[in-house]
C-alpha atoms as a PDB file:
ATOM      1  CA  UNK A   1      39.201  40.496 -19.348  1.00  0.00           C
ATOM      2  CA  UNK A   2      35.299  41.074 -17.863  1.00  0.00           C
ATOM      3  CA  UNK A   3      33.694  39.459 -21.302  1.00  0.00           C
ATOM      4  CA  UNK A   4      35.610  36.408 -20.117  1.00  0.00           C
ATOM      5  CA  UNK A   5      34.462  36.568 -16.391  1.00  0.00           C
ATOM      6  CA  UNK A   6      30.524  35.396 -17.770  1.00  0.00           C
ATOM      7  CA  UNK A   7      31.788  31.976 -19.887  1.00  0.00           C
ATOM      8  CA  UNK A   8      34.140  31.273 -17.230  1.00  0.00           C
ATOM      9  CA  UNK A   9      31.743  31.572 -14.124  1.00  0.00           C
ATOM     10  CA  UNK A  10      29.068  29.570 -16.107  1.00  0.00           C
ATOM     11  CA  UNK A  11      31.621  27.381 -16.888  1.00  0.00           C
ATOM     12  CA  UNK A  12      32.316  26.392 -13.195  1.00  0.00           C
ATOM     13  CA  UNK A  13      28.642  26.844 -12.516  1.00  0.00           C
ATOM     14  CA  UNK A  14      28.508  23.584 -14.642  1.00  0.00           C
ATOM     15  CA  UNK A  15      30.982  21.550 -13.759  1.00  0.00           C
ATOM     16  CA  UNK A  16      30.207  22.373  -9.906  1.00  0.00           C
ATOM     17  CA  UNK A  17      26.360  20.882 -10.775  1.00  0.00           C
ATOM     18  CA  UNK A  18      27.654  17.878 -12.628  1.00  0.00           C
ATOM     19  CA  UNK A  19      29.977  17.299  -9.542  1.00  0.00           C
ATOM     20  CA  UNK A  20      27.140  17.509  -7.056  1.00  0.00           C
ATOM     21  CA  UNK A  21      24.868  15.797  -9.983  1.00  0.00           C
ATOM     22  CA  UNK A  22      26.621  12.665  -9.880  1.00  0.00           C
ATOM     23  CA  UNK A  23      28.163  12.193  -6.721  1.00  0.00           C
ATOM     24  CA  UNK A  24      27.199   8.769  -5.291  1.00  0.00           C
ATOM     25  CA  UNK A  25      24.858  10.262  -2.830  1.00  0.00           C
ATOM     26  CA  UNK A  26      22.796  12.036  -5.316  1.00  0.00           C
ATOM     27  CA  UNK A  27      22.520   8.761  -7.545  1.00  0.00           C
ATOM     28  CA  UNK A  28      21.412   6.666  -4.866  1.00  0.00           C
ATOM     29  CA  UNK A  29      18.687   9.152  -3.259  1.00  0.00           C
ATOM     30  CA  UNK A  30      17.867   9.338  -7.072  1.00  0.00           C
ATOM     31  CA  UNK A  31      17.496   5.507  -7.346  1.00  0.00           C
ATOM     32  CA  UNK A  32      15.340   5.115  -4.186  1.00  0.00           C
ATOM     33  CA  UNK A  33      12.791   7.600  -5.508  1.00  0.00           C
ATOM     34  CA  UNK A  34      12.733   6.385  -8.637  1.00  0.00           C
ATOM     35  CA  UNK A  35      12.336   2.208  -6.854  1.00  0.00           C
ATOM     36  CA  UNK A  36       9.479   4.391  -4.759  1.00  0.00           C
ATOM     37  CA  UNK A  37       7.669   5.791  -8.164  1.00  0.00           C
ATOM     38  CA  UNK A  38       8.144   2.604  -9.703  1.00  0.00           C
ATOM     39  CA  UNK A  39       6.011   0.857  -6.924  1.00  0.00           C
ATOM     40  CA  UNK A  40       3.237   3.249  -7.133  1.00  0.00           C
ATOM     41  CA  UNK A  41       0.208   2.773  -8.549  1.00  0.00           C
ATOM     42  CA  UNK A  42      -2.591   5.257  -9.537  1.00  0.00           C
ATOM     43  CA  UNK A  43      -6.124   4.016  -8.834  1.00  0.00           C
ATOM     44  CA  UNK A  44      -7.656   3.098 -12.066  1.00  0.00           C
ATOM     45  CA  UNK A  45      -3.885   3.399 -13.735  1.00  0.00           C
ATOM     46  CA  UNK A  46      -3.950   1.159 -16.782  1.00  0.00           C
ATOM     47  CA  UNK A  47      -1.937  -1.923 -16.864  1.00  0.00           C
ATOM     48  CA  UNK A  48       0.305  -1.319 -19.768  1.00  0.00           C
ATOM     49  CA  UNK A  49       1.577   1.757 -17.902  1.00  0.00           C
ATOM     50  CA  UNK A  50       1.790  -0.518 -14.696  1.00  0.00           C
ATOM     51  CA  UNK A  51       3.750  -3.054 -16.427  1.00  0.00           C
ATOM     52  CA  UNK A  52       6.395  -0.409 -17.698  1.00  0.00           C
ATOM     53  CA  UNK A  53       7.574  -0.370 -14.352  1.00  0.00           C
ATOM     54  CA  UNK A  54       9.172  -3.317 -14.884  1.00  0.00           C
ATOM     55  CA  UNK A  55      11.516  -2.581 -17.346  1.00  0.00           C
ATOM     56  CA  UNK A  56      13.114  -0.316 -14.342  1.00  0.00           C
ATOM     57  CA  UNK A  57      12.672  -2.419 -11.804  1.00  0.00           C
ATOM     58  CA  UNK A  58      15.088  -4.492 -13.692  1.00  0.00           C
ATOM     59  CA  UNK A  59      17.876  -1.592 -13.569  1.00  0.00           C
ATOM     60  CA  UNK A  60      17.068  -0.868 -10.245  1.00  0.00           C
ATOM     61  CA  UNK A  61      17.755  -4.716  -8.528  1.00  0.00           C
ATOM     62  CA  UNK A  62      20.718  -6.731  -8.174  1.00  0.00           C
ATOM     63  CA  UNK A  63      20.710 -10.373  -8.407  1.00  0.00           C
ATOM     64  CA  UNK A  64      19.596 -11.536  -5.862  1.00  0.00           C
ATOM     65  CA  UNK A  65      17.603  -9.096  -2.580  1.00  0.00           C
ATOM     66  CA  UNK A  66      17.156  -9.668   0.660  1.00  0.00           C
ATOM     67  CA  UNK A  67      13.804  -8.497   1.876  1.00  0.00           C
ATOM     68  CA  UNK A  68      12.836  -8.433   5.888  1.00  0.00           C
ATOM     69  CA  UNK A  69       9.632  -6.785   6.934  1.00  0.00           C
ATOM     70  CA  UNK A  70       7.866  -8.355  10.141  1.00  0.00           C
ATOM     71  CA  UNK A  71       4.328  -7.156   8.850  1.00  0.00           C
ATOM     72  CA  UNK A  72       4.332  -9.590   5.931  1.00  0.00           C
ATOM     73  CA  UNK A  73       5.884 -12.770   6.459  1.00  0.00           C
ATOM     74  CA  UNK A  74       5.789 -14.418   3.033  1.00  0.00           C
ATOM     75  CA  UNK A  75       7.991 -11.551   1.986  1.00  0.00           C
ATOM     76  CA  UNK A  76      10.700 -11.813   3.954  1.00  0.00           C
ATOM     77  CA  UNK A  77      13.671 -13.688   2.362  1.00  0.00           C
ATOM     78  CA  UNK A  78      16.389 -13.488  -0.127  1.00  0.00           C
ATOM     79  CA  UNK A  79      14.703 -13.510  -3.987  1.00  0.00           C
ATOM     80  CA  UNK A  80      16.591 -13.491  -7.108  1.00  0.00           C
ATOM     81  CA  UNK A  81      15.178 -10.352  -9.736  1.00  0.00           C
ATOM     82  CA  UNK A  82      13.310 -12.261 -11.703  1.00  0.00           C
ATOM     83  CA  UNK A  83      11.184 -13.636  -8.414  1.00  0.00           C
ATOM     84  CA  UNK A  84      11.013  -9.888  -7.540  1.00  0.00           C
ATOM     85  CA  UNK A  85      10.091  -9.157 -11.526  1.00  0.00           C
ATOM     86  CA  UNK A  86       7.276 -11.760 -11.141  1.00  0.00           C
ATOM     87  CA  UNK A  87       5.935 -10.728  -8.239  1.00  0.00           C
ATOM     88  CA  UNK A  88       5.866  -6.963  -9.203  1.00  0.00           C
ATOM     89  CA  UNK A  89       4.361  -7.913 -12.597  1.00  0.00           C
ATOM     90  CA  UNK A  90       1.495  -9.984 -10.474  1.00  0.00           C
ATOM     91  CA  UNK A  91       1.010  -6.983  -7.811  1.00  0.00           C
ATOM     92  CA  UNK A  92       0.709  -4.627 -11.008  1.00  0.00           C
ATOM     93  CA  UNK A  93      -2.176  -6.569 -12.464  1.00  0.00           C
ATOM     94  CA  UNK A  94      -3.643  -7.565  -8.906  1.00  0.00           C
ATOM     95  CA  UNK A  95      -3.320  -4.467  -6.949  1.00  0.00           C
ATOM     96  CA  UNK A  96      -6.729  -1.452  -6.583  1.00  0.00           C
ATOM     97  CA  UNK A  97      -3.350   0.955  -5.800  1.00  0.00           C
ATOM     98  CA  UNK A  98      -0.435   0.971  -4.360  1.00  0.00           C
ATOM     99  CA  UNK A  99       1.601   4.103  -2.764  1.00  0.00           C
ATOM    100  CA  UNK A 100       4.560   4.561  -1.404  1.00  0.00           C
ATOM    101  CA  UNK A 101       5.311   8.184  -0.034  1.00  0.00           C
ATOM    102  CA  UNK A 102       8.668   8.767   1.055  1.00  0.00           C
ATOM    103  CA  UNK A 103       8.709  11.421   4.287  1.00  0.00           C
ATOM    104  CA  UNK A 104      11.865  12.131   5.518  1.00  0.00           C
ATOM    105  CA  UNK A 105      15.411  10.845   4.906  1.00  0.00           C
ATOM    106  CA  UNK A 106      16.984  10.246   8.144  1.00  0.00           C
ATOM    107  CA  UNK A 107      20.323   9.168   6.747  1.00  0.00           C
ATOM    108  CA  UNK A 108      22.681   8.324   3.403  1.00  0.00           C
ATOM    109  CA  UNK A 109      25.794   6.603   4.329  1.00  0.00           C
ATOM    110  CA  UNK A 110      27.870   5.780   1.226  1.00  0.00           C
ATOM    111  CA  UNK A 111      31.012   3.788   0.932  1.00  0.00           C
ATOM    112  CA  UNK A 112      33.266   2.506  -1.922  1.00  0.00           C
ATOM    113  CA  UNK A 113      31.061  -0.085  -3.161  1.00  0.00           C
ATOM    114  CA  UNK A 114      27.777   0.068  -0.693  1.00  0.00           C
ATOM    115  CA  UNK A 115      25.334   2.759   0.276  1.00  0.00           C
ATOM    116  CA  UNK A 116      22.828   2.621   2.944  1.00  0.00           C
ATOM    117  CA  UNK A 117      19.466   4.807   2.653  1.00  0.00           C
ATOM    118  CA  UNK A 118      17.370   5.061   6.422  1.00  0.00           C
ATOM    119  CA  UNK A 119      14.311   7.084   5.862  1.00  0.00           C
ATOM    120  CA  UNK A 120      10.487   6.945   6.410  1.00  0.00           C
ATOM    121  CA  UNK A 121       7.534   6.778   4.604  1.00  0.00           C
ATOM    122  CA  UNK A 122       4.017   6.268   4.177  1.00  0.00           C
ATOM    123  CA  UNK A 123       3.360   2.708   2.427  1.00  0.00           C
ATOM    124  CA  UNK A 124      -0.216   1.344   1.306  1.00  0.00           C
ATOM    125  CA  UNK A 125      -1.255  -1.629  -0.957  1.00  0.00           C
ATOM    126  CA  UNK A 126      -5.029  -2.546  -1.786  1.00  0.00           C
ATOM    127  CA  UNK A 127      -5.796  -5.815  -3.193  1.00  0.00           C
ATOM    128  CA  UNK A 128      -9.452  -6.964  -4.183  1.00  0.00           C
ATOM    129  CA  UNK A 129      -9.315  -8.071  -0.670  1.00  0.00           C
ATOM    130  CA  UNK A 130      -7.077  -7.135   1.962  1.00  0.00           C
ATOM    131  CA  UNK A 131      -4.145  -4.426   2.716  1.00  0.00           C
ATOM    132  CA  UNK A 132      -1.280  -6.196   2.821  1.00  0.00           C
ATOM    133  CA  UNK A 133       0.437  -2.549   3.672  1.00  0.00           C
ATOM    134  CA  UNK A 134      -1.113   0.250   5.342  1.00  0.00           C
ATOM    135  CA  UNK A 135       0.627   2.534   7.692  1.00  0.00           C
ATOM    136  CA  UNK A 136       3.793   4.562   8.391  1.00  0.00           C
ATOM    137  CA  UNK A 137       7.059   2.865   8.036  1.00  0.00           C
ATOM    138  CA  UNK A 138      11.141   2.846   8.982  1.00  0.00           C
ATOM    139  CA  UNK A 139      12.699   1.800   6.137  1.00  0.00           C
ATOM    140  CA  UNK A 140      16.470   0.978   5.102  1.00  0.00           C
ATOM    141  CA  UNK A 141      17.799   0.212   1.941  1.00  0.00           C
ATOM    142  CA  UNK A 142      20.546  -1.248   1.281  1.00  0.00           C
ATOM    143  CA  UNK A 143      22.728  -0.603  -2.340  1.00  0.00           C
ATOM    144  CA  UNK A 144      26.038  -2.091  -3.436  1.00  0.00           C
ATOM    145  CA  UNK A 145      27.385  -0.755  -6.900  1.00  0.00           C
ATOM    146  CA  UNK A 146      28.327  -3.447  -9.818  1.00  0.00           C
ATOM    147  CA  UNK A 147      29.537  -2.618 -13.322  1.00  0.00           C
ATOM    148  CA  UNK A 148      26.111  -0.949 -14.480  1.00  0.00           C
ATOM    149  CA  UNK A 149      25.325   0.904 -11.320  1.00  0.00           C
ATOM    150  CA  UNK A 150      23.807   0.970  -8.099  1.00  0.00           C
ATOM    151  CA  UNK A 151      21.752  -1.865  -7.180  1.00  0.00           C
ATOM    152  CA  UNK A 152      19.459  -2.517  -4.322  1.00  0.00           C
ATOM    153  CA  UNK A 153      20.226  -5.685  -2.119  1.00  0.00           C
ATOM    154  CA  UNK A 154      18.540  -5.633   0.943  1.00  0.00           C
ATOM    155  CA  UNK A 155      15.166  -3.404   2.043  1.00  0.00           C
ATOM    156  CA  UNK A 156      14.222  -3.917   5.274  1.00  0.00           C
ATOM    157  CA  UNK A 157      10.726  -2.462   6.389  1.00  0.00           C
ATOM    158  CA  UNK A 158       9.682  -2.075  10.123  1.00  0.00           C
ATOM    159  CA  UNK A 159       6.197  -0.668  10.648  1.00  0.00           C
ATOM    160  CA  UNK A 160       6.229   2.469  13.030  1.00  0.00           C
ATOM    161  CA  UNK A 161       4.125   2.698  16.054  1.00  0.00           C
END
């Protein structure tokens, strides 16, 4: 009886992590760190590395986001991916660095079919000439889940005080 106890408690152990592992909160806190790595950019990084990003990016978008922030106004808007795709692949090649440090997550609401992420971070982009971003930041972001996954649909971005 006790040389089945080990197998069997590893055995739950296992199940129990896959459970936790892929439960829709873990995916999406998953997805918004991996949307946060993928907009990070080393100083000096090289652009085929940069550009790999992409390829995620893709997975990581649905059709068509919504994008509010009252710091940059020609980003505010709904944009289909492959705007979003061009614009990341242009900020790869353009940008000095780029880094987006998430802080604290305030709060992961998850329904049937949409998830809601509130948390903060620290968010800075250098261009050849200006900082478009710079500073401490509220952010929400906003998932609903189609065939292949979660998506993000909506990010809204509200510099704090």
């Amino acid at each position: 009886m006790k040389r089945y106890l080990i197998p069997f408690a590893v055995v739950l152990l296992l199940v129990g992590f896959c459970i936790w592992w892929y439960s829709p909160r873990q995916v999406i806190q998953r997805r918004t760190h991996s949307l946060l790595e993928t907009l990070t950019f080393e100083k000096g990084g090289g652009l085929a590395s940069r550009n790999m990003g992409g390829y995620t990016l893709h997975d990581l978008l649905a059709g068509e986001v919504q994008l509010v922030t009252p710091t940059i106004p020609e980003a505010n808007g709904s944009f289909s991916r492959d705007d979003l795709e061009a614009a990341y692949s242009w900020l790869a090649n353009q940008a000095k660095e780029s880094r987006f440090e998430m802080d604290e997550i305030h709060d992961i609401a998850v329904q049937e079919n949409a998830a809601t992420v509130k948390f903060s971070l620290f968010g800075m982009v250098e261009l050849p000439t200006y900082r478009p971003a710079d500073g401490n930041y509220d952010v929400t972001f906003e998932w609903v889940k189609e065939e292949d996954g979660w998506k993000l649909a909506r990010a809204v971005w509200d510099k704090r005080p």
